[in-house]
Protein backbone atom coordinates (compact mmCIF):
# COMPACT_ATOMS: atom_id res chain seq x y z
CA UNK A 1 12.77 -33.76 -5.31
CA UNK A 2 9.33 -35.76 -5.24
CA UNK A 3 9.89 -38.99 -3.13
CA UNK A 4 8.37 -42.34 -4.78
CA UNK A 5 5.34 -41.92 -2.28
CA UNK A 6 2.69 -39.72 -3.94
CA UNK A 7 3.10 -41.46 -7.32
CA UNK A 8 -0.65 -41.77 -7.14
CA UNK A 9 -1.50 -38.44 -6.15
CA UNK A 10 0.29 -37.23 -8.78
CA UNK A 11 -0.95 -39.04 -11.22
CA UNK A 12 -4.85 -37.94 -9.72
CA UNK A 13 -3.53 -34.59 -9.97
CA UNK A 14 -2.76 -34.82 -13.52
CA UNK A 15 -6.04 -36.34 -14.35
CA UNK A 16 -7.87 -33.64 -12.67
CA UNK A 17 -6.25 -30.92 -13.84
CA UNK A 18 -6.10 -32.29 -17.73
CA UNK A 19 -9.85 -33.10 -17.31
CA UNK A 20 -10.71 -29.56 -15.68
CA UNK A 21 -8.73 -27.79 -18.33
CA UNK A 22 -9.94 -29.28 -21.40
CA UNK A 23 -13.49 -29.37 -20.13
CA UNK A 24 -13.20 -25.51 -20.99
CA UNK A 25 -13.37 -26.15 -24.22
CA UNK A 26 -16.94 -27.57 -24.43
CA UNK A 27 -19.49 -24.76 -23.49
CA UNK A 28 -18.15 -22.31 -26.31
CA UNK A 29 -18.75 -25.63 -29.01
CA UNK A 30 -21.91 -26.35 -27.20
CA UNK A 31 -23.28 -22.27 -28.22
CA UNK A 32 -21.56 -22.12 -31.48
CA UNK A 33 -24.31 -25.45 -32.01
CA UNK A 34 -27.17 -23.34 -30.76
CA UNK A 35 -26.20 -20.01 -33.04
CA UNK A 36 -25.87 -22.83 -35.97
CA UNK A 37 -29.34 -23.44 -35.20
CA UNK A 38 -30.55 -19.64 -34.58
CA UNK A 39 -29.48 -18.50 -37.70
CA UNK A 40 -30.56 -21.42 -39.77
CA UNK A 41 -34.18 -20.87 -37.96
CA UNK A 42 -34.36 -24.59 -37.42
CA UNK A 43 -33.70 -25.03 -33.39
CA UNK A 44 -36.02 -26.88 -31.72
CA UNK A 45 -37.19 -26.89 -27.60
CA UNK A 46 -35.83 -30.85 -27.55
CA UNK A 47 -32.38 -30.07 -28.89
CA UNK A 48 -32.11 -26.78 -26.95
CA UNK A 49 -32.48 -28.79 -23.74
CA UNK A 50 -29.75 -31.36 -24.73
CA UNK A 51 -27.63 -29.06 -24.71
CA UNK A 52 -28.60 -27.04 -21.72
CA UNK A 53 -28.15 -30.72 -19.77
CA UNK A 54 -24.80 -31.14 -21.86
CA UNK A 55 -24.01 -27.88 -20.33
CA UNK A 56 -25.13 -28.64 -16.36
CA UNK A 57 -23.30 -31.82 -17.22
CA UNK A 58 -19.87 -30.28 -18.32
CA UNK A 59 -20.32 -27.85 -15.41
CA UNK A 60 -20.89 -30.32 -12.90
CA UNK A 61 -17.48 -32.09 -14.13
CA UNK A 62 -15.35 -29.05 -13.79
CA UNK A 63 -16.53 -28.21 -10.69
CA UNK A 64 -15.53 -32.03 -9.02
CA UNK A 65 -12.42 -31.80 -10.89
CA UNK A 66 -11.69 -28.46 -9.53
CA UNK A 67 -12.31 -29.65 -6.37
CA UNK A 68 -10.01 -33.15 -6.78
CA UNK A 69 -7.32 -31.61 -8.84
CA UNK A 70 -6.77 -29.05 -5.63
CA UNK A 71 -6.95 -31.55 -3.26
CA UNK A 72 -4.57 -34.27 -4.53
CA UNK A 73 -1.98 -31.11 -6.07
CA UNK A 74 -1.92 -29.91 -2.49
CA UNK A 75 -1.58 -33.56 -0.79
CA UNK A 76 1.38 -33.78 -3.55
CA UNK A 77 2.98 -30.33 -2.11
CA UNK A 78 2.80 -31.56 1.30
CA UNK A 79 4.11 -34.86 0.84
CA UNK A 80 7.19 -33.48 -1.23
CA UNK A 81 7.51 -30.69 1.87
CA UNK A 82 7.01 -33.57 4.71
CA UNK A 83 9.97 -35.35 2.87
CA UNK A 84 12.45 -32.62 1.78
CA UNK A 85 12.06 -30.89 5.70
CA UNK A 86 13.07 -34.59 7.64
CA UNK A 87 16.09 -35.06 4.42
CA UNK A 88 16.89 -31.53 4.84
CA UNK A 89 17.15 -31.62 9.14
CA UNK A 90 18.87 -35.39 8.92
CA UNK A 91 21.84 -34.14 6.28
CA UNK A 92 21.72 -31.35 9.18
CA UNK A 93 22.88 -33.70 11.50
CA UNK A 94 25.45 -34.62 9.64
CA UNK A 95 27.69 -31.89 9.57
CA UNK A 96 29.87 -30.77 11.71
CA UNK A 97 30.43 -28.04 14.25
CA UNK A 98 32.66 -26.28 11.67
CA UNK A 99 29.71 -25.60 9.64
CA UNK A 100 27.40 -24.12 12.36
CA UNK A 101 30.18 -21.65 13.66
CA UNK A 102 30.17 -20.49 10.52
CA UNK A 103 26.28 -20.34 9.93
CA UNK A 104 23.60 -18.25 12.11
CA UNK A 105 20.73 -20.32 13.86
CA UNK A 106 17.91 -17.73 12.13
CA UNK A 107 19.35 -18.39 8.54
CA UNK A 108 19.25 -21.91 8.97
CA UNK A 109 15.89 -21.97 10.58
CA UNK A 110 14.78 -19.66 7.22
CA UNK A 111 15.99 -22.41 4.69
CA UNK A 112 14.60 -25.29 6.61
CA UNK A 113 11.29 -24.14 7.04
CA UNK A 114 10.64 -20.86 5.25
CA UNK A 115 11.75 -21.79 1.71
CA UNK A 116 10.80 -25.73 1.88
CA UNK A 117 7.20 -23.96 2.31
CA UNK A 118 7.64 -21.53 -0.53
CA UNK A 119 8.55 -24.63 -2.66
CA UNK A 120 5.60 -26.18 -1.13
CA UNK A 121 3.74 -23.47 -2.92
CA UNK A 122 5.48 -23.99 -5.78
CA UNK A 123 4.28 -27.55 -6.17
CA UNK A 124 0.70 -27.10 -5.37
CA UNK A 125 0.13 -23.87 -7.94
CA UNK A 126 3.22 -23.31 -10.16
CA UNK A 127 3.04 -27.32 -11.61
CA UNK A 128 -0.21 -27.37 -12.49
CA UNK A 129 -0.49 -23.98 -13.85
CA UNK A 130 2.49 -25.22 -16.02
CA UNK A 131 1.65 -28.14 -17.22
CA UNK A 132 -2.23 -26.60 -17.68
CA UNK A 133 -0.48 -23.42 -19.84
CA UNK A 134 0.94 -25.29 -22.12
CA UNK A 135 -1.23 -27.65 -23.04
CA UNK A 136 -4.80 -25.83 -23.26
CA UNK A 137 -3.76 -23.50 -25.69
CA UNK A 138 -2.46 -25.44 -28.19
CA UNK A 139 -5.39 -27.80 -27.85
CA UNK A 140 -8.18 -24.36 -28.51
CA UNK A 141 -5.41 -23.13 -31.19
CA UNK A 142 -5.69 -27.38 -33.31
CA UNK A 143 -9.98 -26.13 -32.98
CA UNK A 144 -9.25 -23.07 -34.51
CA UNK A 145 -7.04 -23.86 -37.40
CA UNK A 146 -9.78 -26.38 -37.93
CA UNK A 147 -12.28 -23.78 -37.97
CA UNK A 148 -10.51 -20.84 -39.97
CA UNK A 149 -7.20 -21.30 -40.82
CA UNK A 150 -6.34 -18.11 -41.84
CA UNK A 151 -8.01 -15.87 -38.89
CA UNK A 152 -6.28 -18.38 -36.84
CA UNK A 153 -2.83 -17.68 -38.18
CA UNK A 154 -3.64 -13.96 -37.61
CA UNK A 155 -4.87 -14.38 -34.13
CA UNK A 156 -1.70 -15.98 -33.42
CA UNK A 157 0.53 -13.60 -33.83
CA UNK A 158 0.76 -11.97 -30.74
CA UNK A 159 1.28 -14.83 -28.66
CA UNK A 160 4.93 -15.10 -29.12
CA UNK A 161 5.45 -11.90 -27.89
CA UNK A 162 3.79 -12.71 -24.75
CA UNK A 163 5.70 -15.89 -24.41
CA UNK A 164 9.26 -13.69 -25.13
CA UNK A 165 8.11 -11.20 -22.22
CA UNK A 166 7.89 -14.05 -19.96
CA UNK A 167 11.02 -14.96 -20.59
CA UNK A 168 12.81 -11.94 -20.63
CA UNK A 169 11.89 -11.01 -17.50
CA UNK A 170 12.87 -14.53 -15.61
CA UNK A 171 16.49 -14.03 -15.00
CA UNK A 172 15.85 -10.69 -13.09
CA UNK A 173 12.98 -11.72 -11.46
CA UNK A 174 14.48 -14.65 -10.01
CA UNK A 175 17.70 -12.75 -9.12
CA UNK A 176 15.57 -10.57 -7.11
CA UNK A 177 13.20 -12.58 -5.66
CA UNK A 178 16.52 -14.90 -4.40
CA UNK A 179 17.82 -11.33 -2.58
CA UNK A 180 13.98 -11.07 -0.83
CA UNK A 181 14.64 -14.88 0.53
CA UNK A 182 18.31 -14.01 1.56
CA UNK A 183 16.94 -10.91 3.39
CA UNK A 184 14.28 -12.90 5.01
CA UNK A 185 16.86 -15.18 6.07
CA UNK A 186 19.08 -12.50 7.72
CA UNK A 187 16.12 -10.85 9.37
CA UNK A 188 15.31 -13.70 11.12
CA UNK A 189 18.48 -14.82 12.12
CA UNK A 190 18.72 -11.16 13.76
CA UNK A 191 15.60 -11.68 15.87
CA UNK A 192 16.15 -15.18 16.66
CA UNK A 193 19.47 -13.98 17.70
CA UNK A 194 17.94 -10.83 19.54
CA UNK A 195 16.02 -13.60 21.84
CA UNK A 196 18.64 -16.08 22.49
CA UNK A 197 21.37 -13.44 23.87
CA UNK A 198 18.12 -11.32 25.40
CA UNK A 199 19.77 -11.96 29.21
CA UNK A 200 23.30 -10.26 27.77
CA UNK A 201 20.76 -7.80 25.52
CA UNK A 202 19.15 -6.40 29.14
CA UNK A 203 22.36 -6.83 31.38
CA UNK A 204 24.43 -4.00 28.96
CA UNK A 205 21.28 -1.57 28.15
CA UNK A 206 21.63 -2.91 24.20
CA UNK A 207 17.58 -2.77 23.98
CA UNK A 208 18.08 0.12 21.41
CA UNK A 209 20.88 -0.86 19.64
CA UNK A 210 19.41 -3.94 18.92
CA UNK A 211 16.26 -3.03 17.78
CA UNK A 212 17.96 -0.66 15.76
CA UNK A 213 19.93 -3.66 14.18
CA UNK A 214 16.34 -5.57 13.88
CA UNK A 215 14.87 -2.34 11.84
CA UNK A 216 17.69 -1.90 9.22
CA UNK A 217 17.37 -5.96 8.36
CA UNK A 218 13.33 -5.48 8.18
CA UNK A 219 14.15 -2.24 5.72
CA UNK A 220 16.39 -4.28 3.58
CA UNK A 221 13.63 -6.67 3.53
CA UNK A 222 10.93 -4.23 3.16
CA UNK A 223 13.22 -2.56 0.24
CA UNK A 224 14.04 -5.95 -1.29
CA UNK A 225 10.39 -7.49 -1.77
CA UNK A 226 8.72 -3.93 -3.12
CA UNK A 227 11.54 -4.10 -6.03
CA UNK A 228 11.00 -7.97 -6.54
CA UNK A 229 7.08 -7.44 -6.45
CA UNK A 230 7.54 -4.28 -9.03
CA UNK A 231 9.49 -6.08 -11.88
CA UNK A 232 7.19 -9.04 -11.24
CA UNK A 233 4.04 -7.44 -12.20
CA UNK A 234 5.02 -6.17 -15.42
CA UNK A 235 4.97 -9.22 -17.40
CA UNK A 236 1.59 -9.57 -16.36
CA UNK A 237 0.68 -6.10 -17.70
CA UNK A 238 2.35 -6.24 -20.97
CA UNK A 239 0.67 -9.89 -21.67
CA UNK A 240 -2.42 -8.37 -20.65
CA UNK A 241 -1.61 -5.93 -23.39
CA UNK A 242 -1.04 -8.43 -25.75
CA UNK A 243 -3.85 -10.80 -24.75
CA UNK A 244 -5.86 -7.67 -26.19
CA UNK A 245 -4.60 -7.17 -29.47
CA UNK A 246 -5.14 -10.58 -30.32
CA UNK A 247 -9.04 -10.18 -29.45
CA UNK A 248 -8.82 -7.20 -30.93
CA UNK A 249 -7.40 -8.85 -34.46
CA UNK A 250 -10.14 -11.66 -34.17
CA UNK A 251 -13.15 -8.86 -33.96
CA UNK A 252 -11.70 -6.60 -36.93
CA UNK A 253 -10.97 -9.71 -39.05
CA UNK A 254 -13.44 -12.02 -38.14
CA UNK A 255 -16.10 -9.67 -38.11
CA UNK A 256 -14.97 -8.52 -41.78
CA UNK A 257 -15.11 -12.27 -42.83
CA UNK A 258 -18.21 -12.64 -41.21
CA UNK A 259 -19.85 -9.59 -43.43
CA UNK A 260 -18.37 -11.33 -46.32
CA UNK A 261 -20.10 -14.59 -45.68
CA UNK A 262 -16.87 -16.25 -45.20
CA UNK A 263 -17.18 -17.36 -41.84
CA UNK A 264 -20.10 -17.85 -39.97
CA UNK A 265 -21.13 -15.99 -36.69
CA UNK A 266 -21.01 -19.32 -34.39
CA UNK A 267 -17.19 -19.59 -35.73
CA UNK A 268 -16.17 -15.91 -34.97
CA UNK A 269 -17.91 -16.38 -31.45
CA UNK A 270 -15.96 -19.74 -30.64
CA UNK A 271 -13.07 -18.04 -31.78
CA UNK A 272 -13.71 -15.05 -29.42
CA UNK A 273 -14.65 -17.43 -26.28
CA UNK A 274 -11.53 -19.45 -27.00
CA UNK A 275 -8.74 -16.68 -27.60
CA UNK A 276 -9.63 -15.31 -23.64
CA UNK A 277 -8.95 -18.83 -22.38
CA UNK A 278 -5.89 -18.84 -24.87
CA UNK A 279 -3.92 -15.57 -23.57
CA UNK A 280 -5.42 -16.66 -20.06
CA UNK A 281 -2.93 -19.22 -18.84
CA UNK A 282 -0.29 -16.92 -19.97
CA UNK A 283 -1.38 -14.08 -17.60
CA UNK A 284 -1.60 -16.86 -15.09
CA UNK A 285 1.92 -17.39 -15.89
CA UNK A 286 2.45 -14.04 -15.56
CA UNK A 287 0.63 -13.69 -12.34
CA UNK A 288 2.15 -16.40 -10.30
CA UNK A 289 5.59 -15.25 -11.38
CA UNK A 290 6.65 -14.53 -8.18
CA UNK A 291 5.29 -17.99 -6.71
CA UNK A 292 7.58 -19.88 -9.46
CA UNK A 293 10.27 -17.38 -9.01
CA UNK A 294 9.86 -17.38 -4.85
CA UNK A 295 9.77 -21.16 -5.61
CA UNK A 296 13.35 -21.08 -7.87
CA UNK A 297 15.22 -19.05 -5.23
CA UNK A 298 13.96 -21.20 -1.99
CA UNK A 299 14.84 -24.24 -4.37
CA UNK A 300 18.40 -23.00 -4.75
CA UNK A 301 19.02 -21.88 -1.37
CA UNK A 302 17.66 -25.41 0.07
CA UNK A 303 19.87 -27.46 -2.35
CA UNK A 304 23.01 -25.36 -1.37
CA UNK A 305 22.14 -26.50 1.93
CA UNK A 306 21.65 -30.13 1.11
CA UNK A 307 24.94 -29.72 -1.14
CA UNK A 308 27.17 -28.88 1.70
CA UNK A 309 29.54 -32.54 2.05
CA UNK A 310 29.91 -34.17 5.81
CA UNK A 311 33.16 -33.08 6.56
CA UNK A 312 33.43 -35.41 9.23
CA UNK A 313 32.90 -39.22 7.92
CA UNK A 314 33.41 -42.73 9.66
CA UNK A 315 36.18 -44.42 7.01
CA UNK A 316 34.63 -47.79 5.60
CA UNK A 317 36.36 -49.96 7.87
CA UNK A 318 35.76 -47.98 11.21
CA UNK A 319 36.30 -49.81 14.56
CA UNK A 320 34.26 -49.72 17.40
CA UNK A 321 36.22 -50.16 20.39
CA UNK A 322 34.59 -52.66 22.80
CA UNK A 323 36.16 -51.98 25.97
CA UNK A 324 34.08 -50.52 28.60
CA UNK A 325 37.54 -48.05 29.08
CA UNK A 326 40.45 -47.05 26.52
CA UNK A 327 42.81 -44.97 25.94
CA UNK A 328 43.18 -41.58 24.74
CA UNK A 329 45.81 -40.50 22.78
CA UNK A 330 46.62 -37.56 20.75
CA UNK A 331 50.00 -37.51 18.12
CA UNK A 332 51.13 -34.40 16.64
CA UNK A 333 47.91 -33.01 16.76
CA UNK A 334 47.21 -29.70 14.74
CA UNK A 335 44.04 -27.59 14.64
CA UNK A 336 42.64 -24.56 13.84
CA UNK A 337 38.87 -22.84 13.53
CA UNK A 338 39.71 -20.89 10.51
CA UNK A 339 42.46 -19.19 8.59
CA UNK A 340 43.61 -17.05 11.76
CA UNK A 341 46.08 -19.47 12.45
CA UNK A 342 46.15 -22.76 14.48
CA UNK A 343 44.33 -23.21 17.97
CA UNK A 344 46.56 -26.60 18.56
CA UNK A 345 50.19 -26.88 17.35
CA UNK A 346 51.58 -30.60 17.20
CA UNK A 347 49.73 -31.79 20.62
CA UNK A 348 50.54 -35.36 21.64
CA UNK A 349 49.55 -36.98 25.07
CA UNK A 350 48.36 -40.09 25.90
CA UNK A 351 45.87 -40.42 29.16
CA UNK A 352 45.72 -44.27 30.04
CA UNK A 353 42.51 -46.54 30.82
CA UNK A 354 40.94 -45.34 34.15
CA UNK A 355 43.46 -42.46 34.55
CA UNK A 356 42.44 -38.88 35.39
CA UNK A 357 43.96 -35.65 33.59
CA UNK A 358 43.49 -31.72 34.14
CA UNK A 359 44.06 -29.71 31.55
CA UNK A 360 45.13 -26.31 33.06
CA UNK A 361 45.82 -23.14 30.82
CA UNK A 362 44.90 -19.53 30.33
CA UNK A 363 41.93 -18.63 28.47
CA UNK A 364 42.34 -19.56 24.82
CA UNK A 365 44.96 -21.83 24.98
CA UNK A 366 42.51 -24.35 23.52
CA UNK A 367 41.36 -26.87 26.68
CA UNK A 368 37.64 -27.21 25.50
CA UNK A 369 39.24 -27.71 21.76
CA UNK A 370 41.06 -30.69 22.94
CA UNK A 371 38.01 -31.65 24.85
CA UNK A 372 36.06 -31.35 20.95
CA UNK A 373 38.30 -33.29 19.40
CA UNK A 374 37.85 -35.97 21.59
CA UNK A 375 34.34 -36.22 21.02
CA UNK A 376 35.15 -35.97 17.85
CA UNK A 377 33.17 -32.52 17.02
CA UNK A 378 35.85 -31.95 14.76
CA UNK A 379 38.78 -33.28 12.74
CA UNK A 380 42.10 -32.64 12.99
CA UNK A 381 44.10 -30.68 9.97
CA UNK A 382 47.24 -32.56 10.97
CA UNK A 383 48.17 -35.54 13.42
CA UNK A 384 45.83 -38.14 14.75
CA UNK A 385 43.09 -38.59 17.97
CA UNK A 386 42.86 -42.23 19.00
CA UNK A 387 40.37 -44.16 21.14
CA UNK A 388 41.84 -47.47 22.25
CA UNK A 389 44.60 -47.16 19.88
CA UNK A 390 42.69 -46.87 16.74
């Protein structure tokens, strides 16, 4: 999917968005140092200024990295959609005119622009946010174990059940979210449609009718994305659920340790400043669901597209005739559009260099067929077209 252009985008993305993330680790460490010193009744003005410029320090990082890691995440997603748009238009040309009687303009306009930008999206949030969710939390979790193993083992518990909710709601959030993009599709294939007959549309009074047609594919729409946005928003509920009764374990147990004297103040407050950064990239997960899940469909829906094989391709050792006329011929030529039965029915005729030939019939009987196969528009099903004898 990602061309070998942007390898250095990508890998400034990383950096900036591993820096920005990690960097959220520091301020919490940096207080837990000045509590130390509160409670031990030992801080002094010098030290207390370190870290306040530690602090505007760390700050001033995360805000340039912010700023990088959206720029070169976002130069990534446009590179990728730059590339996949011109590889999705050129296979395009490659098909035949089999495929795009069978196809509608609007749906086709849909997957080559609509969902290459909702993979766009994809790219520039849903990567990052990844890569970002799984790494930060197990990085605060290593700083907790370190602190209090045994708070941090309780702590933990819920976070499996958030990461099983996300899961168990992918399938059918995907599912749906692939209906919303197939809806799309349809609804703009009907107004793109709407315009290009509008002469025909006026001429027989079908104003109504048509925008009646128009309505009933914006209501399937309309019905399709209020389900997909419903079942998407209740992971993030649940995990914000969850999220809670982890802070809420850290405060009963921590605070009890704390009265005991077996953990120290600065330790339950790290813990408590780290475990809403912890359940955070989870809700972010759970927020940009339908991004990822937007993403998945378009994905699927462009790749079907790119998936579809030329059925029209030059044989290896194709010859180009080089006279400036040749012949046409035409031997037991058979064709048909589809499974109706065939248009053409063993044709042969042969029209020699320079000579002129009508072709005369009723309407149907297939003269602009024979025309296409000429040019080649199509192939045959049976029998052979020749140009110059080959």
């Amino acid at each position: 999917l990602i061309p070998g252009k942007p390898r250095r985008q990508i890998a400034l993305t990383i950096f900036f968005g591993l820096t920005f993330s990690l960097t959220t680790m520091v301020p919490p460490l940096l207080i837990r140092r000045i509590i130390l010193w509160l409670t031990d009744g030992a801080t002094a003005v010098g030290s207390l200024a370190g870290i306040v410029m530690l602090l505007l320090g760390v700050y001033l990082i995360r805000g340039l990295c912010r700023y990088y890691y959206g720029q070169f995440s976002h130069r990534v997603a446009y590179i990728v959609l730059d590339d996949l748009l011109v590889r999705v238009y050129r296979h395009l040309q490659t098909l035949s005119h089999r495929f795009y009687n069978q196809q509608r303009t609007g749906a086709l306009l849909a997957r080559s622009i609509n969902d290459i930008e909702a993979i766009e999206d994809f790219i520039a949030h849903g990567v990052p946010d990844l890569v970002m969710a799984t790494i930060v939390p197990f990085a605060m979790m290593a700083v907790l174990f370190t602190l209090n193993p045994l708070l941090a083992l309780i702590v933990v518990v819920p976070l499996p059940i958030a990461g099983y909710i996300i899961y168990r709601f992918t399938g059918d959030i995907r599912a749906m979210w692939r209906r919303v993009r197939s809806g799309a599709a349809e609804l703009i294939a009907q107004v793109q449609d709407s315009f290009a007959g509008i002469t025909e549309i006026k001429s027989f009074g079908r104003e109504e009718a048509q925008a009646h047609h128009v309505a009933q594919r914006s209501a399937e729409f309309r019905d399709a994305s209020i389900a997909a946005n419903k079942i998407s928003l209740l992971p993030a509920g649940i995990v914000e659920v969850t999220g809670g009764l982890g802070m809420i374990l850290a405060v009963w147990f921590g605070g009890r340790f704390a009265l005991a004297g077996t953990m120290s103040v600065a330790d339950l407050f790290v813990f408590i400043a780290y475990l809403s950064y912890i359940y955070q990239p989870f809700l972010k997960l759970a927020d940009i669901g339908d991004v990822l899940h937007k993403a998945a469909a378009s994905c699927e829906r462009v790749f079907d597209l790119l998936d579809v094989p030329a059925d029209i391709v030059n044989p290896p050792n194709a010859i180009v005739p080089t006279a400036p006329q040749w012949s046409i011929a035409l031997r037991d030529v058979s064709f048909g559009y589809n499974d109706d039965g065939p248009v053409l029915r063993n044709l042969s005729f042969t029209i020699a260099p320079g000579e002129m030939v009508a072709l005369v019939g009723a309407t149907g009987a297939g003269k602009t067929t024979v025309s296409r196969l000429i040019e080649r528009f199509y192939d045959p099903q049976a029998g052979q077209v020749l140009l110059g004898g080959h």
